[in-house]
Structure formats: structure tokens, C-alpha cells
PDB file of N, CA and C in Angstrom:
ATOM      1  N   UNK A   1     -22.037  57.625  23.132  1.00  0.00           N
ATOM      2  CA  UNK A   1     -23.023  58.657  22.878  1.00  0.00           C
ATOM      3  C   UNK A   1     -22.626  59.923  23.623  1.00  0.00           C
ATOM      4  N   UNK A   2     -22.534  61.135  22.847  1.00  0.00           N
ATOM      5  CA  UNK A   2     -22.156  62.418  23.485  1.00  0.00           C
ATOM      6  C   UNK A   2     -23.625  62.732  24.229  1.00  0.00           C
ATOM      7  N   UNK A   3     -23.298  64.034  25.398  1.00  0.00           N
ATOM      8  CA  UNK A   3     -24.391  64.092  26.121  1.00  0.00           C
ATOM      9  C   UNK A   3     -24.621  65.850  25.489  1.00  0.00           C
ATOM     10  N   UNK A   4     -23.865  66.317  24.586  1.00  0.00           N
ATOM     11  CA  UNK A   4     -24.402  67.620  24.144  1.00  0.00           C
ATOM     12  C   UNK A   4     -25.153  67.726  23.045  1.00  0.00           C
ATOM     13  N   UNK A   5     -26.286  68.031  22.721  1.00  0.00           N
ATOM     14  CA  UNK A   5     -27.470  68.323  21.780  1.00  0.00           C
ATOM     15  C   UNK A   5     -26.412  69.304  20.866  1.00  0.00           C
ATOM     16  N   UNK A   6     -27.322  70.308  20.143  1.00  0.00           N
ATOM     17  CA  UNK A   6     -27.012  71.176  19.311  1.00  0.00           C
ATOM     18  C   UNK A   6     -26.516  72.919  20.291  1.00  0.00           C
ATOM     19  N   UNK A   7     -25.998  73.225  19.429  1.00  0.00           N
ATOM     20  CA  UNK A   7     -25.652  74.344  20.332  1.00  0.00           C
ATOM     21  C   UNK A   7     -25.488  75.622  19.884  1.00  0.00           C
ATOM     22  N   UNK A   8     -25.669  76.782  19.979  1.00  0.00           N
ATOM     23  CA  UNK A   8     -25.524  78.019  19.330  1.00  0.00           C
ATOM     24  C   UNK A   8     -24.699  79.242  20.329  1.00  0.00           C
ATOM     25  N   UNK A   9     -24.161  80.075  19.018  1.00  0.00           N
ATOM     26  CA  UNK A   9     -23.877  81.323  20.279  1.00  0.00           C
ATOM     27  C   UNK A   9     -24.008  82.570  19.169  1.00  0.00           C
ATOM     28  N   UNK A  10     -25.338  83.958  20.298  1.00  0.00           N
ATOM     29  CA  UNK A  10     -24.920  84.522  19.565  1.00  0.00           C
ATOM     30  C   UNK A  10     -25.011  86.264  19.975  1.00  0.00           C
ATOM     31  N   UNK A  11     -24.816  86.862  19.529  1.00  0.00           N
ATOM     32  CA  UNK A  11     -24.122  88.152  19.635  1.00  0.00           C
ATOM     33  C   UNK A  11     -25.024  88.985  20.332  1.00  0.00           C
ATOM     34  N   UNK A  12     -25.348  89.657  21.258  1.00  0.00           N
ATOM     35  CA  UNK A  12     -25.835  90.554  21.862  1.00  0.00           C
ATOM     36  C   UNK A  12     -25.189  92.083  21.922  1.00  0.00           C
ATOM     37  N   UNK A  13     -23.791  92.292  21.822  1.00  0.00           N
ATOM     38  CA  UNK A  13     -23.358  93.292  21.819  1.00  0.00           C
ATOM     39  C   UNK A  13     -21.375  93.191  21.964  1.00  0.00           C
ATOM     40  N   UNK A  14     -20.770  94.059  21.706  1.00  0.00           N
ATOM     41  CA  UNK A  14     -19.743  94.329  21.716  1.00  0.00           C
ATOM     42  C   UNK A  14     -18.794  93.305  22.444  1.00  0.00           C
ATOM     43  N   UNK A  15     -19.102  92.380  23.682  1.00  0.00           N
ATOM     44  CA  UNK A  15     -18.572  92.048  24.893  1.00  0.00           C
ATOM     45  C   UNK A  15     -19.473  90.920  25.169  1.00  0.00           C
ATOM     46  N   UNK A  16     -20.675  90.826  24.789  1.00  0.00           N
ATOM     47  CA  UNK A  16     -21.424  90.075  25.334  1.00  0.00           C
ATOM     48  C   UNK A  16     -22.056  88.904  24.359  1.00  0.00           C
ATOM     49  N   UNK A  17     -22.352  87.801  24.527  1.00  0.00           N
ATOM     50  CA  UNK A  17     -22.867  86.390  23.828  1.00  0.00           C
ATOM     51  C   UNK A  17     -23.976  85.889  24.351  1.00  0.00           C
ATOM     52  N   UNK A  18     -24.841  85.077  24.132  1.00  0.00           N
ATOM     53  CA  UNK A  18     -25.416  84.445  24.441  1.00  0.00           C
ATOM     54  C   UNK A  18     -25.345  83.219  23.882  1.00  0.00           C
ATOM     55  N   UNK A  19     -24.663  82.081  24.844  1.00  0.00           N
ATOM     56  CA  UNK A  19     -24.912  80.724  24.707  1.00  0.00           C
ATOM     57  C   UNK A  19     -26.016  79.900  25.103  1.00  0.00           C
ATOM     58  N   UNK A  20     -26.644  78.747  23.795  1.00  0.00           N
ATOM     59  CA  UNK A  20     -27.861  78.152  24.047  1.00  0.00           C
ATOM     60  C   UNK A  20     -26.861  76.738  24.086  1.00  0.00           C
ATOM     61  N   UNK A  21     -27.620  75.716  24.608  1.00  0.00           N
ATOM     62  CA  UNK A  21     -27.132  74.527  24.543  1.00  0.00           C
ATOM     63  C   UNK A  21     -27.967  73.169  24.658  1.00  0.00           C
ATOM     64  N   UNK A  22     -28.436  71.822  24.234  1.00  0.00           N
ATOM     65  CA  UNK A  22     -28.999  71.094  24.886  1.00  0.00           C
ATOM     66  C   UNK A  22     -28.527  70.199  25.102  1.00  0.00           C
ATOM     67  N   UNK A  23     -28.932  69.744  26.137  1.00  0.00           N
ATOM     68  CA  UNK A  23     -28.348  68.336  26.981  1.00  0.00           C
ATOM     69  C   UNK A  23     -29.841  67.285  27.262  1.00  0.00           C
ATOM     70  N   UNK A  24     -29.857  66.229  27.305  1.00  0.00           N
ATOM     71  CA  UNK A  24     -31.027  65.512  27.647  1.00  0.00           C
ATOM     72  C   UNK A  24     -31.658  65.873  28.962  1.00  0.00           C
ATOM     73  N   UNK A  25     -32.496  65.172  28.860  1.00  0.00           N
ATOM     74  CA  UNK A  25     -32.825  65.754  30.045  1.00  0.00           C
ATOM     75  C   UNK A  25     -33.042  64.736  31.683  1.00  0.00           C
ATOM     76  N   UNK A  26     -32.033  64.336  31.739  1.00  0.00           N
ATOM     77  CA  UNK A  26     -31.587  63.250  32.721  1.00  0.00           C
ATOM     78  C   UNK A  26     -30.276  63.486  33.365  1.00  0.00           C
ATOM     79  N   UNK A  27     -29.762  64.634  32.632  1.00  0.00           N
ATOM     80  CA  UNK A  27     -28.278  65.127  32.602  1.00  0.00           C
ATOM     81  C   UNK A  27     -28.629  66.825  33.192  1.00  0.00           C
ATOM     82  N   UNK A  28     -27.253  66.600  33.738  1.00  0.00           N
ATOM     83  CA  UNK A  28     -26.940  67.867  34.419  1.00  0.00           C
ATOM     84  C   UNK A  28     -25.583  69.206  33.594  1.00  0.00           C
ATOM     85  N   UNK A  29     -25.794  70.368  33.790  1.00  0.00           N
ATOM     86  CA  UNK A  29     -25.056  70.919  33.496  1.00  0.00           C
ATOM     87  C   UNK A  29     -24.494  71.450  34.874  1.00  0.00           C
ATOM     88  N   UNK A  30     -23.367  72.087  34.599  1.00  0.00           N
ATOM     89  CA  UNK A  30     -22.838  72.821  35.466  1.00  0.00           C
ATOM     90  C   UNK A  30     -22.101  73.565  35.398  1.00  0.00           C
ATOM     91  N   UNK A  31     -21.786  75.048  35.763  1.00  0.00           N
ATOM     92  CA  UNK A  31     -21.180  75.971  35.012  1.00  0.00           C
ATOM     93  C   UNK A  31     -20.138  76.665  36.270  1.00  0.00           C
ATOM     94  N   UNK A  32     -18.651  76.506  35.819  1.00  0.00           N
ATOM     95  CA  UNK A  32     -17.632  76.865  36.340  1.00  0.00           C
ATOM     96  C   UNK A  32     -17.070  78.554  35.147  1.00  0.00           C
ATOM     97  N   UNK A  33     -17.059  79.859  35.953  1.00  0.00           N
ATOM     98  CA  UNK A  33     -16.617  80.501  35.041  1.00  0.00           C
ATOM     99  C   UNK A  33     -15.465  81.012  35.865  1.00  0.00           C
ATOM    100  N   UNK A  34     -13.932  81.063  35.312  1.00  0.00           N
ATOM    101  CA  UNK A  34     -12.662  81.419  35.725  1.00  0.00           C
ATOM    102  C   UNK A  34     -12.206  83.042  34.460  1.00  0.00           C
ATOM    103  N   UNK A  35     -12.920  84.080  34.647  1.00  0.00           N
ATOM    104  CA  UNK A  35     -12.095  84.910  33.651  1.00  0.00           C
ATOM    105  C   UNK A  35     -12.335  85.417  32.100  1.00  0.00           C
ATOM    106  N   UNK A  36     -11.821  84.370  31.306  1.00  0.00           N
ATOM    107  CA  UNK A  36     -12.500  84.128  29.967  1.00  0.00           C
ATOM    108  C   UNK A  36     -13.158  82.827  29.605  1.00  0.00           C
ATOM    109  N   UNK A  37     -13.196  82.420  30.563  1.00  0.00           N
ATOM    110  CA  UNK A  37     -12.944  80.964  30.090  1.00  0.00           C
ATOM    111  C   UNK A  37     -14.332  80.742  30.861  1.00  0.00           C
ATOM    112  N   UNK A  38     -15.296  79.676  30.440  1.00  0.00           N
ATOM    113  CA  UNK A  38     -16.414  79.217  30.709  1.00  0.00           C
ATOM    114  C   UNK A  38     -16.314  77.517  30.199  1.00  0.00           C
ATOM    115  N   UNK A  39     -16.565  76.660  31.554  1.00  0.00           N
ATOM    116  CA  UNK A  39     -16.250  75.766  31.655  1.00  0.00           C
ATOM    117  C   UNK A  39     -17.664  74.961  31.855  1.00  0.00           C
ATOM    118  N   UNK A  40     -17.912  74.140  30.852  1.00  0.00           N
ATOM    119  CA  UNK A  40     -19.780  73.784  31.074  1.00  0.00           C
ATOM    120  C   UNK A  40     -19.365  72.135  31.570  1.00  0.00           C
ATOM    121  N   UNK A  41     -19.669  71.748  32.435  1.00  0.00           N
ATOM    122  CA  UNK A  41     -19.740  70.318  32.944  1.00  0.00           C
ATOM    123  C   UNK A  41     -21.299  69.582  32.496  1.00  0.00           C
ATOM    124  N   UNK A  42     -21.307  68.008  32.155  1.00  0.00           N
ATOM    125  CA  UNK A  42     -22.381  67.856  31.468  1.00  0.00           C
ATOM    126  C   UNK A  42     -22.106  66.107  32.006  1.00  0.00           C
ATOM    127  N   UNK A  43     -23.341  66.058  32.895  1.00  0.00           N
ATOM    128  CA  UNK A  43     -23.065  64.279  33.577  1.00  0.00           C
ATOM    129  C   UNK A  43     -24.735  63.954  33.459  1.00  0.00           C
ATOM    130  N   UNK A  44     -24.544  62.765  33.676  1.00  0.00           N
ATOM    131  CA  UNK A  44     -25.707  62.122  33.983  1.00  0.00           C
ATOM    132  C   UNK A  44     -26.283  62.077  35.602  1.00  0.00           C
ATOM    133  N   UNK A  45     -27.878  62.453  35.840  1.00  0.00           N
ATOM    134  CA  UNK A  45     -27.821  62.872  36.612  1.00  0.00           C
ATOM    135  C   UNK A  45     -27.835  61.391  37.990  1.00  0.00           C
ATOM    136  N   UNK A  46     -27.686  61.305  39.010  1.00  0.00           N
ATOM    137  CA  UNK A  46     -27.747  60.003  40.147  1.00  0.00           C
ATOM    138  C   UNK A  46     -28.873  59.088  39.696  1.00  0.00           C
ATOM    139  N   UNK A  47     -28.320  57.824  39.339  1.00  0.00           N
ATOM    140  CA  UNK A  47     -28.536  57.068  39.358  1.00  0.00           C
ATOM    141  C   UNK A  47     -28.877  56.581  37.832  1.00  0.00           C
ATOM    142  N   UNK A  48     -28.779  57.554  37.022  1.00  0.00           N
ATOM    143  CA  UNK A  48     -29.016  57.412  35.317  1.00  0.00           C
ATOM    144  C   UNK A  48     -27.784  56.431  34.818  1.00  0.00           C
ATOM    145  N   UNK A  49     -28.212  55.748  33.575  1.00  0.00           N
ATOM    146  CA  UNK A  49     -26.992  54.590  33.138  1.00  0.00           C
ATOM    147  C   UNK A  49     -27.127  55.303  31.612  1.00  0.00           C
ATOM    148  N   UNK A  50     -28.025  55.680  31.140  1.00  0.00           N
ATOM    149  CA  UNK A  50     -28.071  55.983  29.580  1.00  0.00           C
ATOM    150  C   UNK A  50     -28.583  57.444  29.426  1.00  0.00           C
ATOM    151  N   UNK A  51     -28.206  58.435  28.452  1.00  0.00           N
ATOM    152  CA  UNK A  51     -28.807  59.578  28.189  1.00  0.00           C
ATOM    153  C   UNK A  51     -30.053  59.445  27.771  1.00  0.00           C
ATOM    154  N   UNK A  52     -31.201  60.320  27.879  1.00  0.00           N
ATOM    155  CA  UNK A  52     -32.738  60.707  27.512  1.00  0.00           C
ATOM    156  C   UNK A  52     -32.563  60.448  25.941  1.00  0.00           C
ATOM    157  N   UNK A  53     -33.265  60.519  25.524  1.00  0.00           N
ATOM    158  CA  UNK A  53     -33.672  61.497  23.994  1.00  0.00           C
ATOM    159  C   UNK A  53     -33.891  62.604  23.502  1.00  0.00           C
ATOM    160  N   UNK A  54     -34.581  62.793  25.123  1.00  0.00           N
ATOM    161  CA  UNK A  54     -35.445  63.718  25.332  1.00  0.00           C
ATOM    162  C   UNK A  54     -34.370  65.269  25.717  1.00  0.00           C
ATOM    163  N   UNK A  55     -34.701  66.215  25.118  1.00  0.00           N
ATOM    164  CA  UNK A  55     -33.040  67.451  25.505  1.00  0.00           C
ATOM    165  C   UNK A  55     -33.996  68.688  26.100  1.00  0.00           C
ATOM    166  N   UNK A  56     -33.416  69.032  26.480  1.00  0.00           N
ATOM    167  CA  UNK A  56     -33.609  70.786  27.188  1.00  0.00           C
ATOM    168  C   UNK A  56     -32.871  71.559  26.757  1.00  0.00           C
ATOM    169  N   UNK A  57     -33.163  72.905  27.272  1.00  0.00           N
ATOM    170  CA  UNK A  57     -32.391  74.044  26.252  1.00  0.00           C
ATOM    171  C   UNK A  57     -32.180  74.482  27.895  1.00  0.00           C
ATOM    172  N   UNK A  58     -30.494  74.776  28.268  1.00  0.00           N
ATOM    173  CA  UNK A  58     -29.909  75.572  29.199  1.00  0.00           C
ATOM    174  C   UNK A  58     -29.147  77.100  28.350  1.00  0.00           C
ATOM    175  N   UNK A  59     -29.386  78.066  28.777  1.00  0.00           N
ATOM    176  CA  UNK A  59     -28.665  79.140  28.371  1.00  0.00           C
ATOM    177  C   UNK A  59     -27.999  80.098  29.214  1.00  0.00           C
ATOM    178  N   UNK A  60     -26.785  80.694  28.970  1.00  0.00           N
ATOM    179  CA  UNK A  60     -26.341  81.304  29.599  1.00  0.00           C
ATOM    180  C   UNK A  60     -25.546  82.682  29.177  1.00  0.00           C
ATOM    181  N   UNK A  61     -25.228  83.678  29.518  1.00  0.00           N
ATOM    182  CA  UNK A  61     -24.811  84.590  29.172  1.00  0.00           C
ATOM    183  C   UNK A  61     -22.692  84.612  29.114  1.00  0.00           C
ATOM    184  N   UNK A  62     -22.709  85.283  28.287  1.00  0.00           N
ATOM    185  CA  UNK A  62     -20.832  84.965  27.942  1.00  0.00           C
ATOM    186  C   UNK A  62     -20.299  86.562  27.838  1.00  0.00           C
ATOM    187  N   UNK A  63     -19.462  86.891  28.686  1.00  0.00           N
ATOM    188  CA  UNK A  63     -19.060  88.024  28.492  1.00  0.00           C
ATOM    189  C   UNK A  63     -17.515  88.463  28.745  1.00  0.00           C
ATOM    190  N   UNK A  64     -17.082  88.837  27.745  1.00  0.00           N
ATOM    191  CA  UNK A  64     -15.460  89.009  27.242  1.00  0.00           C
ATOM    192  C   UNK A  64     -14.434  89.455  28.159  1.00  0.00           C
ATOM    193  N   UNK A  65     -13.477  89.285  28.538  1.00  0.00           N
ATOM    194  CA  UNK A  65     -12.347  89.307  29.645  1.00  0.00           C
ATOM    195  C   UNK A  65     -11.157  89.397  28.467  1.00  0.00           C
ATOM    196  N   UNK A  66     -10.791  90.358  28.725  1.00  0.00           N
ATOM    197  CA  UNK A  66      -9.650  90.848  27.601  1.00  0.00           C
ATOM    198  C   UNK A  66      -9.777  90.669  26.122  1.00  0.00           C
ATOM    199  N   UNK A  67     -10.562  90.488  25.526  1.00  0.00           N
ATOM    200  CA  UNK A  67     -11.542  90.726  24.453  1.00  0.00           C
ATOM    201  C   UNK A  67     -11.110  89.109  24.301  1.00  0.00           C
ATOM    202  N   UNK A  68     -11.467  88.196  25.086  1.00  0.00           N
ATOM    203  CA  UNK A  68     -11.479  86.979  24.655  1.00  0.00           C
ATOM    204  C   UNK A  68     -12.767  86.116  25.722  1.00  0.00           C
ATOM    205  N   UNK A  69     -13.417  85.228  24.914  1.00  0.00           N
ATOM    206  CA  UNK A  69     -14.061  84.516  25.208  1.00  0.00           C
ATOM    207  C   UNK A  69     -14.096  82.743  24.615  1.00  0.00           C
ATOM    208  N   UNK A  70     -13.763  81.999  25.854  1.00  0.00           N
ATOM    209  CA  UNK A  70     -13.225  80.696  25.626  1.00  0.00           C
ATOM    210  C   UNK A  70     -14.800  79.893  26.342  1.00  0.00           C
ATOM    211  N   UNK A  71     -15.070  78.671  25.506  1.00  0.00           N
ATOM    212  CA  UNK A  71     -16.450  77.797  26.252  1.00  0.00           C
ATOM    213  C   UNK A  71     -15.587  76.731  25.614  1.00  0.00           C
ATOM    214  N   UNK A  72     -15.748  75.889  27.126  1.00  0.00           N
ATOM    215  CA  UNK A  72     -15.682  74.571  26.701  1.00  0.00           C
ATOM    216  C   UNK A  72     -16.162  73.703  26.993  1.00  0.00           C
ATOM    217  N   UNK A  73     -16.775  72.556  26.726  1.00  0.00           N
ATOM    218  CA  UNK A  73     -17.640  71.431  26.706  1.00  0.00           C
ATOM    219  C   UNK A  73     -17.638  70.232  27.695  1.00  0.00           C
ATOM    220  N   UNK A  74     -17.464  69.799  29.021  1.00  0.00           N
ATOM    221  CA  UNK A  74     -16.959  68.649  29.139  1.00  0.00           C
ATOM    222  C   UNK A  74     -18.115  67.504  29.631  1.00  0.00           C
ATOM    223  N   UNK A  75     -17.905  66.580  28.878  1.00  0.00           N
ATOM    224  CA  UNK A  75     -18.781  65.464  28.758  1.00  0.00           C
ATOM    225  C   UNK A  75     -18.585  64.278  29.599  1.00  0.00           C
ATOM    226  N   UNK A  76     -19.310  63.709  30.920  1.00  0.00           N
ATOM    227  CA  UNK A  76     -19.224  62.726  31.403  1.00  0.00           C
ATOM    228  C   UNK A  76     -19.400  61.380  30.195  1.00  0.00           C
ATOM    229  N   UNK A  77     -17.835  60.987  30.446  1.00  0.00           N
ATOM    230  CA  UNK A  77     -17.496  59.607  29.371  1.00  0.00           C
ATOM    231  C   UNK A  77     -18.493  58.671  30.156  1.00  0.00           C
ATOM    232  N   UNK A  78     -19.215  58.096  28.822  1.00  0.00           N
ATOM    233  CA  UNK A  78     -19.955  56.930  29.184  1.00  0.00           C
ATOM    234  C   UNK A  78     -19.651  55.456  29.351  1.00  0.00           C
ATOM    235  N   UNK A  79     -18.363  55.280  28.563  1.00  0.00           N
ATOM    236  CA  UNK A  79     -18.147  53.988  28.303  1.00  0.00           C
ATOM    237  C   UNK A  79     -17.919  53.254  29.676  1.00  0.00           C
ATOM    238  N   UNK A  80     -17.475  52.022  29.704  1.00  0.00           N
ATOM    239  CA  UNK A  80     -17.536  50.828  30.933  1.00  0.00           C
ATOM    240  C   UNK A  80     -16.276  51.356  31.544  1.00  0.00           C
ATOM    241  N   UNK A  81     -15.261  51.413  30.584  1.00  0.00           N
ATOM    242  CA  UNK A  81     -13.712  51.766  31.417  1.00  0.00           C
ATOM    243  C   UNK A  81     -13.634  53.475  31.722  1.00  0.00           C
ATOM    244  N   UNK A  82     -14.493  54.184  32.052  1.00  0.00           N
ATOM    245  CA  UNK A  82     -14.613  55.747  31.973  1.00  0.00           C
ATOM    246  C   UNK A  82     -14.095  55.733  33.277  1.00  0.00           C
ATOM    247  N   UNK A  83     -14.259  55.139  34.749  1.00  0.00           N
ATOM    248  CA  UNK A  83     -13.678  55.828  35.675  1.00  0.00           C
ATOM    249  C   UNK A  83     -14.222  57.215  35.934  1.00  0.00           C
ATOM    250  N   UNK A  84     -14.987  57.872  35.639  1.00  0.00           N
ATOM    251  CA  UNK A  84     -15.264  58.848  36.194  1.00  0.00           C
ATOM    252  C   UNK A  84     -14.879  59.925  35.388  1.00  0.00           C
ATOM    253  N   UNK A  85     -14.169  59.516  34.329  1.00  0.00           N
ATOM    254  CA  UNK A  85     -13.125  60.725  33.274  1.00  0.00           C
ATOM    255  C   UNK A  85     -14.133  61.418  32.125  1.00  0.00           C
ATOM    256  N   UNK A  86     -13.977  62.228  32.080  1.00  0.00           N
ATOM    257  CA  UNK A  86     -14.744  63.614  30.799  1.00  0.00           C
ATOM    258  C   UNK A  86     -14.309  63.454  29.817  1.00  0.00           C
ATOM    259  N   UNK A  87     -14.700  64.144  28.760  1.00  0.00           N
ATOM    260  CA  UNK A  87     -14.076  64.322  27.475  1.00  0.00           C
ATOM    261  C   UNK A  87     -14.209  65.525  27.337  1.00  0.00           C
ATOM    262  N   UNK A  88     -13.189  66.636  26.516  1.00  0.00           N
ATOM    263  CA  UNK A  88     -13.256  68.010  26.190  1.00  0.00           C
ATOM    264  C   UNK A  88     -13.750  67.912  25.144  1.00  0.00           C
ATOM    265  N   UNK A  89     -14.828  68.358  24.819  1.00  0.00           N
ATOM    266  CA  UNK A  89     -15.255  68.787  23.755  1.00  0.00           C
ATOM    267  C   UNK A  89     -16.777  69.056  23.131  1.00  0.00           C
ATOM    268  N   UNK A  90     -16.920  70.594  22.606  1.00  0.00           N
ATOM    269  CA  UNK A  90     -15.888  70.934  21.719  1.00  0.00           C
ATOM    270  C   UNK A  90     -15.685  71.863  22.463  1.00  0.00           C
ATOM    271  N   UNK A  91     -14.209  72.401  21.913  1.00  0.00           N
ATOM    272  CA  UNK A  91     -14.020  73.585  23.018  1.00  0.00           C
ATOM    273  C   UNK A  91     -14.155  75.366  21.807  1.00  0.00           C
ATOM    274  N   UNK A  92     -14.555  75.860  22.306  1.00  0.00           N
ATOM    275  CA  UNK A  92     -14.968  77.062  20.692  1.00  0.00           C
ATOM    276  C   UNK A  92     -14.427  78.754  21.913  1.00  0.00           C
ATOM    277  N   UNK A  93     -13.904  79.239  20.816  1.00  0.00           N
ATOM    278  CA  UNK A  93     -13.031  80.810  21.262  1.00  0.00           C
ATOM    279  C   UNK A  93     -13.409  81.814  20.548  1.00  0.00           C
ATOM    280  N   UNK A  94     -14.115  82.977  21.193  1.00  0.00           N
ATOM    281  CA  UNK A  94     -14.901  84.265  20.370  1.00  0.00           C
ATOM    282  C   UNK A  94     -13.734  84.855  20.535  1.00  0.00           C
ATOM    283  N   UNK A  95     -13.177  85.638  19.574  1.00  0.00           N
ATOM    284  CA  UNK A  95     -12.148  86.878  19.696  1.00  0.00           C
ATOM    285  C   UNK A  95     -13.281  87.949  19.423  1.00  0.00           C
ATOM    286  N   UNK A  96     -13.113  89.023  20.684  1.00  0.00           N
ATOM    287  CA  UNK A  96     -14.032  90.159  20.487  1.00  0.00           C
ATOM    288  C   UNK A  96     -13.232  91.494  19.776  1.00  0.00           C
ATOM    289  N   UNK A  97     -13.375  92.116  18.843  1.00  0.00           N
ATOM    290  CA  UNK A  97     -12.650  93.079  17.688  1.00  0.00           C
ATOM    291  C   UNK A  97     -13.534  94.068  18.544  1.00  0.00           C
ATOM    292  N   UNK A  98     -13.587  95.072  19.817  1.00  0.00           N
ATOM    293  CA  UNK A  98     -14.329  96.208  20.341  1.00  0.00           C
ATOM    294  C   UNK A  98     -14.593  97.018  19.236  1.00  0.00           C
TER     295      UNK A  98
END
């Protein structure tokens, strides 16, 4: 079971995005930004074994670094042999045309 709901992104201006996202709500996001690149971390929160049903809406603002904008997804793997390991995805790239 993936831990990302539905997700949108959308245009505010020349440079700028707005990303919506949901995650259950037992789960954590976490947001690493390096540049262009926006890196969303998405785990279950201490002591959880299964995702909610139940989702929340986290949003955040996205704004262009050399007219590029990169988000990517990473999902605490659930399965038994996960070790602790993520999955990428999805990973989605705005090219901004100024």
C-alpha cells in the first residue's frame, strides 16, 4: 500500500507552484528542499504498522531555480523485508518557459 493520497500542482505565477498532497493521517511528511529539487519524505508515524484511511491535505509552496522545478515522492516501503528502504515515487518536473 502506497502512503501518498492524490496530489495536485498548480500555478500561481511565473516561478511559483503550489503543491497539495495527501498522506493518511498516521503518517508523516517531511520536506527536504536542495535548489530545484523538493524532496517530500512520507513514513509512518512511531509506532504505526498500517496506513489510516483516513488522509490530510499538506501543502507547500514550489518555486523555480533555473527555470526548473523537480518534486519527488519518497515512500516509507511497507513490506516485511523493507529494512527501512523508500520507494521513489512519483517523481514529476515543471519546466518554467518565464
Amino acid at each position: 500500500m502506497e502512503l501518498l493520497g492524490s496530489y495536485s500542482i498548480s500555478r500561481l505565477s511565473t516561478d511559483s507552484y503550489n503543491l497539495s498532497y495527501n498522506i493518511p493521517v498516521n503518517c508523516e511528511s517531511n520536506l527536504k528542499k536542495n535548489d530545484d529539487l523538493y524532496e517530500i519524505h512520507i513514513t509512518l508515524k512511531e509506532n504505526e504498522t498500517e496506513p489510516s484511511a483516513v488522509f490530510f491535505t499538506e501543502t507547500t509552496l514550489c518555486t523555480a531555480y533555473n527555470n526548473l522545478i523537480y518534486i519527488e515522492f519518497h515512500q516509507q516501503e511497507l513490506s516485511n523485508n523493507s529494512n527501512g528502504n523508500s520507494i521513489k515515487k512519483p517523481t514529476i518536473r515543471i519546466d518554467v518557459n518565464g
